[in-house]
N, C-alpha and C. Protein backbone atom coordinates (compact mmCIF):
# COMPACT_ATOMS: atom_id res chain seq x y z
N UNK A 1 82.36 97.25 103.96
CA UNK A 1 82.27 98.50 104.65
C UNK A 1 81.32 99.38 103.85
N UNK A 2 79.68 99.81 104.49
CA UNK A 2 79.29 100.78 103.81
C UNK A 2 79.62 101.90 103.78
N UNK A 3 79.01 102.80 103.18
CA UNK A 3 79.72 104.66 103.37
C UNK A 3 78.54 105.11 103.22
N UNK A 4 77.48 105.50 103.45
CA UNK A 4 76.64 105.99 102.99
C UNK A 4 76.46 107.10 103.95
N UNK A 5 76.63 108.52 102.74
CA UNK A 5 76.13 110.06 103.42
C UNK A 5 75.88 110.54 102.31
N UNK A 6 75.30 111.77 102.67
CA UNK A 6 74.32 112.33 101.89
C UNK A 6 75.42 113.71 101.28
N UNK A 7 75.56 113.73 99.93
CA UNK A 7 75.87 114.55 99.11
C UNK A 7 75.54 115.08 97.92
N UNK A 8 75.94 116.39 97.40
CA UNK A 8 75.76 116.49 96.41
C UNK A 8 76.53 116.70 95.93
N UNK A 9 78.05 116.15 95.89
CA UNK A 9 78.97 115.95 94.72
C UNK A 9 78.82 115.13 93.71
N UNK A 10 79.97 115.36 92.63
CA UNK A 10 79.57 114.82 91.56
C UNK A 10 79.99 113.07 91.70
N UNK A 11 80.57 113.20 92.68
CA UNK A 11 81.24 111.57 92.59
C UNK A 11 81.29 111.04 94.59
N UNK A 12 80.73 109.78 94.83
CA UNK A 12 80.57 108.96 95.73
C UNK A 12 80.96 107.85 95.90
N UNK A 13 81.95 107.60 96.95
CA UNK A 13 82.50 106.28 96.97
C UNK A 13 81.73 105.35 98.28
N UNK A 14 80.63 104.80 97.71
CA UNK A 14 79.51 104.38 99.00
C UNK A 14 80.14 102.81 99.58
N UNK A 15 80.32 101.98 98.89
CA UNK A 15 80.97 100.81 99.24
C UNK A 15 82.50 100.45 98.76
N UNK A 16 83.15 99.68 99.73
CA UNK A 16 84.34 99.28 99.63
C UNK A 16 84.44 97.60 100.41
N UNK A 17 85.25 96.31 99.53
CA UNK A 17 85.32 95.56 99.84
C UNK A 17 86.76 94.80 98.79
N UNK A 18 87.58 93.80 100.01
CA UNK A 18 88.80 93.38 99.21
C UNK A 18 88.32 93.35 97.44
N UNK A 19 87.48 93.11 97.12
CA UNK A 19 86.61 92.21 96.13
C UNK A 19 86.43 93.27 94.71
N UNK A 20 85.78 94.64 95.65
CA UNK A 20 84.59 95.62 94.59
C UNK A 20 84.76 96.95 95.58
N UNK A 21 84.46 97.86 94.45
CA UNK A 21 83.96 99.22 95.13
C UNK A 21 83.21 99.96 94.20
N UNK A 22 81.67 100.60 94.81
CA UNK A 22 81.26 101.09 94.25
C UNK A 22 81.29 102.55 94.49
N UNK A 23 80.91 103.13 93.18
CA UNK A 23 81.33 104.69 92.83
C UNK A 23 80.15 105.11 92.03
N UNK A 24 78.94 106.00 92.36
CA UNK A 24 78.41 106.54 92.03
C UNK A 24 77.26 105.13 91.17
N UNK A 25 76.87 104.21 92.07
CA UNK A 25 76.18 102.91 91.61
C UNK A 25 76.79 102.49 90.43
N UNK A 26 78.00 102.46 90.39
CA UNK A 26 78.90 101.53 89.15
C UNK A 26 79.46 100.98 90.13
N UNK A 27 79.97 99.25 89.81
CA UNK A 27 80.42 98.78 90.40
C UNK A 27 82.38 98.73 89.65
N UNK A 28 82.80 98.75 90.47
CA UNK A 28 84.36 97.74 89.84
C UNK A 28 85.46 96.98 90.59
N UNK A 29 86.02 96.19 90.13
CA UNK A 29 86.60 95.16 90.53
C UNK A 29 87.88 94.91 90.14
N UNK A 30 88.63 96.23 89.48
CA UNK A 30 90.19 96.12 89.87
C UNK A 30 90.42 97.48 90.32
N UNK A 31 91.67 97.59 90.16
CA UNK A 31 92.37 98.87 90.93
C UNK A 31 91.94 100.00 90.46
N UNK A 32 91.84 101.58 90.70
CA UNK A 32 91.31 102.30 89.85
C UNK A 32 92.15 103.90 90.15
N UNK A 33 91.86 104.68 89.12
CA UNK A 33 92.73 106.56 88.68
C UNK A 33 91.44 106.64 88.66
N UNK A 34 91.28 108.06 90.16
CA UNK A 34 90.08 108.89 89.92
C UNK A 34 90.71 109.99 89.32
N UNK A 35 90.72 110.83 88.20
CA UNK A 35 90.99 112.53 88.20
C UNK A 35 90.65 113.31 88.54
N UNK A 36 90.96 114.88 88.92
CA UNK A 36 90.50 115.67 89.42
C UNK A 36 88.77 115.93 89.16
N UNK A 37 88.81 115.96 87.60
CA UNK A 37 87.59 115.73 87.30
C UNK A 37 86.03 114.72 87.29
N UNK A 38 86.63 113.95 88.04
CA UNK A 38 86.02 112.50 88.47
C UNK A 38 85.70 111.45 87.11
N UNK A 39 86.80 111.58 86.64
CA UNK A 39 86.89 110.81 85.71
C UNK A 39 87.30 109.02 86.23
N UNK A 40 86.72 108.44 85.60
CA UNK A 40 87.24 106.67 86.57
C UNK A 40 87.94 105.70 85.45
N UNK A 41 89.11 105.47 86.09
CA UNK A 41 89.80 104.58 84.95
C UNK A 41 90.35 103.02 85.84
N UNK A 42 90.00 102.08 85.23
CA UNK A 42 90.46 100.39 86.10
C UNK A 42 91.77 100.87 85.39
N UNK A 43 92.45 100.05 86.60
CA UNK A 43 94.35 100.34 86.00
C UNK A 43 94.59 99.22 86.35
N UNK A 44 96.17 98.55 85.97
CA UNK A 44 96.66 97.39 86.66
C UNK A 44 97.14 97.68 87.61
N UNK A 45 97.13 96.94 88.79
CA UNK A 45 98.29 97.13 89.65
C UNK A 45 99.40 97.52 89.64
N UNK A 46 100.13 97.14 88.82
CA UNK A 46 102.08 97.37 88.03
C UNK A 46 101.92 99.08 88.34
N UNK A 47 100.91 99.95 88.18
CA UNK A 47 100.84 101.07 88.38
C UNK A 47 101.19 101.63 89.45
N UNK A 48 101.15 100.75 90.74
CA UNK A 48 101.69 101.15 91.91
C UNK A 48 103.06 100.96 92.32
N UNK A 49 103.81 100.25 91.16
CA UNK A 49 105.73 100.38 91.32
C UNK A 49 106.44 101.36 91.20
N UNK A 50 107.32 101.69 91.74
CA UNK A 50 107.41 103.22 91.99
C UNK A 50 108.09 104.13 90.72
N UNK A 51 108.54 103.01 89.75
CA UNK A 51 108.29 104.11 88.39
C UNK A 51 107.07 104.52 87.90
N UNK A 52 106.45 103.68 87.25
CA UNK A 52 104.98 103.67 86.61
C UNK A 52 104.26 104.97 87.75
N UNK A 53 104.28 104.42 89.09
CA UNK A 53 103.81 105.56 89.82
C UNK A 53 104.54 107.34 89.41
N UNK A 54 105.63 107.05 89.76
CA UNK A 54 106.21 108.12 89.32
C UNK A 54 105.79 109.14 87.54
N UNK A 55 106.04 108.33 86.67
CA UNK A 55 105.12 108.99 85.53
C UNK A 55 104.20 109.44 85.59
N UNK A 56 102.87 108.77 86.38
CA UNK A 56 101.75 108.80 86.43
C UNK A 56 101.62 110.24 86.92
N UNK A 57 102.53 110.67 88.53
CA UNK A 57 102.53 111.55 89.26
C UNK A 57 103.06 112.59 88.13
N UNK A 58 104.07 112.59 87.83
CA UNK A 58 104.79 113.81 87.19
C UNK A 58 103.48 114.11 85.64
N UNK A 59 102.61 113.35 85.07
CA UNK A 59 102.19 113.56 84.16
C UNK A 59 100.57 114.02 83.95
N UNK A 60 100.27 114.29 85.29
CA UNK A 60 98.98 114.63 85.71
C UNK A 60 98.38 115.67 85.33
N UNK A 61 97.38 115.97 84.44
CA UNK A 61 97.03 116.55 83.40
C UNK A 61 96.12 118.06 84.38
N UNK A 62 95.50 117.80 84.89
CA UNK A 62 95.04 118.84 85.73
C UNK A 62 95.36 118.79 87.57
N UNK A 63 95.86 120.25 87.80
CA UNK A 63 96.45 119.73 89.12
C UNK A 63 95.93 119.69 89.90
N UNK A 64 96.49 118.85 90.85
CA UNK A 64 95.05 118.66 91.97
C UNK A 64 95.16 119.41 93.13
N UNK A 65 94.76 119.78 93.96
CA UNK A 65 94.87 120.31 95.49
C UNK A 65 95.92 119.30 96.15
N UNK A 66 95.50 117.76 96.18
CA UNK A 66 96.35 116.89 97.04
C UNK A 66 95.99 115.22 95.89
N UNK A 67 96.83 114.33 96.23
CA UNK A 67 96.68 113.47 95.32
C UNK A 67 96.62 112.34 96.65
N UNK A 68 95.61 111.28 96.55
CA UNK A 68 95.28 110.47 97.42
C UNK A 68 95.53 108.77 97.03
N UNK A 69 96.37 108.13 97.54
CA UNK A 69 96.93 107.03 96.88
C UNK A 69 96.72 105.88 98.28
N UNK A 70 95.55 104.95 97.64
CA UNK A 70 95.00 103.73 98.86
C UNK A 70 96.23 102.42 98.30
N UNK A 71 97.14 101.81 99.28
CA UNK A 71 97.86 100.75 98.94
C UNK A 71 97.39 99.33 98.97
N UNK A 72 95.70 99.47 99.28
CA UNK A 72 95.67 97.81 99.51
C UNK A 72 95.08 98.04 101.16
N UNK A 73 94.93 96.75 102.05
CA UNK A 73 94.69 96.93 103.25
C UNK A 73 95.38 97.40 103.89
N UNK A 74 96.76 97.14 103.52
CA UNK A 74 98.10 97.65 104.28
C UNK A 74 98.70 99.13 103.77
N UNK A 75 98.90 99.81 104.54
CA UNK A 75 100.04 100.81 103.98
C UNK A 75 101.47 100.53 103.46
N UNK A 76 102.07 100.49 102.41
CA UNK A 76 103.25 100.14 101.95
C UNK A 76 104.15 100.68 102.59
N UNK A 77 104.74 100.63 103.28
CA UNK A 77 106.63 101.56 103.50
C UNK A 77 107.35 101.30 102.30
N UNK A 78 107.77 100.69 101.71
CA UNK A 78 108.52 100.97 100.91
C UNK A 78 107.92 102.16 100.01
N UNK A 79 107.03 101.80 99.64
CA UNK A 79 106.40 102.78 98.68
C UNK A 79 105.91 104.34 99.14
N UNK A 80 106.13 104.13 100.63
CA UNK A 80 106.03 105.55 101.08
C UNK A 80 107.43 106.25 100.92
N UNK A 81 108.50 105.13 101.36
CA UNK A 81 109.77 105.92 101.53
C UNK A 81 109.69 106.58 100.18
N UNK A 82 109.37 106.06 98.93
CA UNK A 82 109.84 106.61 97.37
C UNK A 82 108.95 107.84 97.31
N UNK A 83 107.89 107.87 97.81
CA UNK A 83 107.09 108.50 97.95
C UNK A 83 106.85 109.89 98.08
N UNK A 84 108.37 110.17 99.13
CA UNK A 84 108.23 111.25 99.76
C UNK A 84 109.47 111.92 99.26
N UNK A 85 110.04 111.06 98.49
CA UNK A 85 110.86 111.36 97.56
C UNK A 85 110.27 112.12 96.10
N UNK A 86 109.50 111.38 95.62
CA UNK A 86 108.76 112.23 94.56
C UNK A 86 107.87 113.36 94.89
N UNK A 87 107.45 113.59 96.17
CA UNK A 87 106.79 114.79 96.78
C UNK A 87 107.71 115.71 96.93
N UNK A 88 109.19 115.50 97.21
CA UNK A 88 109.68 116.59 97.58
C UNK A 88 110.31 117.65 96.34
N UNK A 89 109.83 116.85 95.23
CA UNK A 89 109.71 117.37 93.50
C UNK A 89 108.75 117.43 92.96
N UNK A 90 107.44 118.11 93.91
CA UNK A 90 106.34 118.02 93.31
C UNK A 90 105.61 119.38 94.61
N UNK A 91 104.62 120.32 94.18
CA UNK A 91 103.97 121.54 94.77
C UNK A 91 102.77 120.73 95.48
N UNK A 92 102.22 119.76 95.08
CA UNK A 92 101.09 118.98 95.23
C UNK A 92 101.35 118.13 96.62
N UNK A 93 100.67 118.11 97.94
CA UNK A 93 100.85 117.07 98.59
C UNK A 93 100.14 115.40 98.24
N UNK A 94 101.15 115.14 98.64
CA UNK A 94 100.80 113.22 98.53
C UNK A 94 100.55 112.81 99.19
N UNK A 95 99.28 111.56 100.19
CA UNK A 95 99.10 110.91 100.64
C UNK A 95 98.99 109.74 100.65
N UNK A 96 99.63 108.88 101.41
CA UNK A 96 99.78 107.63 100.78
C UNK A 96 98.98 106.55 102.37
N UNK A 97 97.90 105.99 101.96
CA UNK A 97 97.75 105.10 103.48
C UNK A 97 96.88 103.70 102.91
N UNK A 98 96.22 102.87 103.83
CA UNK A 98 95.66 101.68 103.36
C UNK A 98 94.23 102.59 102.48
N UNK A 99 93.82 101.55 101.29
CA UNK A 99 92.39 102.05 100.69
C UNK A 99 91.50 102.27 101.64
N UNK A 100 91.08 101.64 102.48
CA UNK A 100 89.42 102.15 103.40
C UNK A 100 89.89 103.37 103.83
N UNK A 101 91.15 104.15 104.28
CA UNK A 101 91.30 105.30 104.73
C UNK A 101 91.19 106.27 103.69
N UNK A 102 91.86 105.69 102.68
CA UNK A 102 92.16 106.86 101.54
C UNK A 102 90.87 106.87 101.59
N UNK A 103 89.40 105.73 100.97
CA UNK A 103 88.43 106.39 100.58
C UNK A 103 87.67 107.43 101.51
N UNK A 104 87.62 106.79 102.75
CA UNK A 104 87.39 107.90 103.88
C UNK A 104 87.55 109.49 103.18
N UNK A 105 89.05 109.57 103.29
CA UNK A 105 89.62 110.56 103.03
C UNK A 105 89.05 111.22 101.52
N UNK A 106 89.25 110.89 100.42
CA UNK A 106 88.55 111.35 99.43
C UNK A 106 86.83 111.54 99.33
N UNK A 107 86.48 110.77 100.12
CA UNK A 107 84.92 111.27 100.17
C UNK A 107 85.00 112.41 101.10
N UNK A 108 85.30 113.09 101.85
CA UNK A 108 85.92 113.90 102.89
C UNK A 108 86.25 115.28 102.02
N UNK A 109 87.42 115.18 101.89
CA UNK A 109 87.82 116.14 100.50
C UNK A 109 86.71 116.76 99.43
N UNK A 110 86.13 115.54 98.64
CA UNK A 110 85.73 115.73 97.60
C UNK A 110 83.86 116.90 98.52
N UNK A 111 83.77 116.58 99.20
CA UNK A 111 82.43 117.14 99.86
C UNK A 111 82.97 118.57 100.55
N UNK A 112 84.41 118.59 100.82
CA UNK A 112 84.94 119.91 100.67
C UNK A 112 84.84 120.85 99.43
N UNK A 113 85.03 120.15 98.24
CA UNK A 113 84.80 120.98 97.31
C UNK A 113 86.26 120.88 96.74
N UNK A 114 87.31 120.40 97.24
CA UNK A 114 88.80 120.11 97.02
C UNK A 114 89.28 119.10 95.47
N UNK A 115 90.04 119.66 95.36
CA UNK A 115 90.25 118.96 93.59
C UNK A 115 91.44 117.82 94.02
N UNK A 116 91.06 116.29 94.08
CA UNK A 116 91.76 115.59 93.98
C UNK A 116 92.04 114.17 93.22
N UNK A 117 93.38 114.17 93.17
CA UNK A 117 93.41 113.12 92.25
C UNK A 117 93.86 111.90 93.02
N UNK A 118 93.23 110.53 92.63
CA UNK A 118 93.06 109.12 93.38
C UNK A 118 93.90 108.14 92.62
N UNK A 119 94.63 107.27 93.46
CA UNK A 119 94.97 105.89 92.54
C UNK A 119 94.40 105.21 94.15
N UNK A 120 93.74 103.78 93.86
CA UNK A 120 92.96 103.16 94.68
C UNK A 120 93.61 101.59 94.07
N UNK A 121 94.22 101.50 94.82
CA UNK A 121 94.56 99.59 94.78
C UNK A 121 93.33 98.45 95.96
N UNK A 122 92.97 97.61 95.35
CA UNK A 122 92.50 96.81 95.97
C UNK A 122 92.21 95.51 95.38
């Protein structure tokens, strides 16, 4: 799936594939934590179990407007049900849907000018 539009933010998510996604002509090839600041970190997967998630959420160093979380091709239910559980202890909305949407969605946002923070499984 390409993405290609024209911006001038600091960060671009132009391609997405089961495989790779590129971000600002870097390529990568596991799961990844964008920060508010567009900072890019590869994570393991295990990050998306709903403790590890949970830390991650409660320990988020700058806050974001909305926090954008891609599950893979599929949207998880389980991981939504917990989900909305840790949102309802948290000021920040959560979104949780398959990655090609989330990135949609965060390239979207981020060209708003909106401060958000990403976990991207794929």
């Amino acid at each position: 799936m390409d993405l290609h539009k024209e911006t001038n933010t600091e960060l671009l998510i132009s391609y997405y594939d089961e495989s790779k996604i590129i971000i600002n002509n870097n390529i990568f090839s596991s799961s990844l934590c964008i920060t508010t600041d567009y900072k890019i970190h590869e994570v393991d997967d295990k990050i998306f179990e709903i403790n590890a998630l949970s830390q991650i959420l409660a320990n988020i160093e700058q806050e974001p407007e909305i926090i954008v979380i891609g599950t893979g091709n599929q949207t998880d239910t389980l991981l939504l049900q917990s989900i909305k559980k840790i949102q309802s202890k948290m000021s920040t909305g959560i979104e949780l849907m398959n990655t090609p949407s989330a990135i949609r969605t965060i390239n979207l946002l981020i060209s708003e000018g909106r401060k958000v923070f990403s976990l991207l499984k794929f």
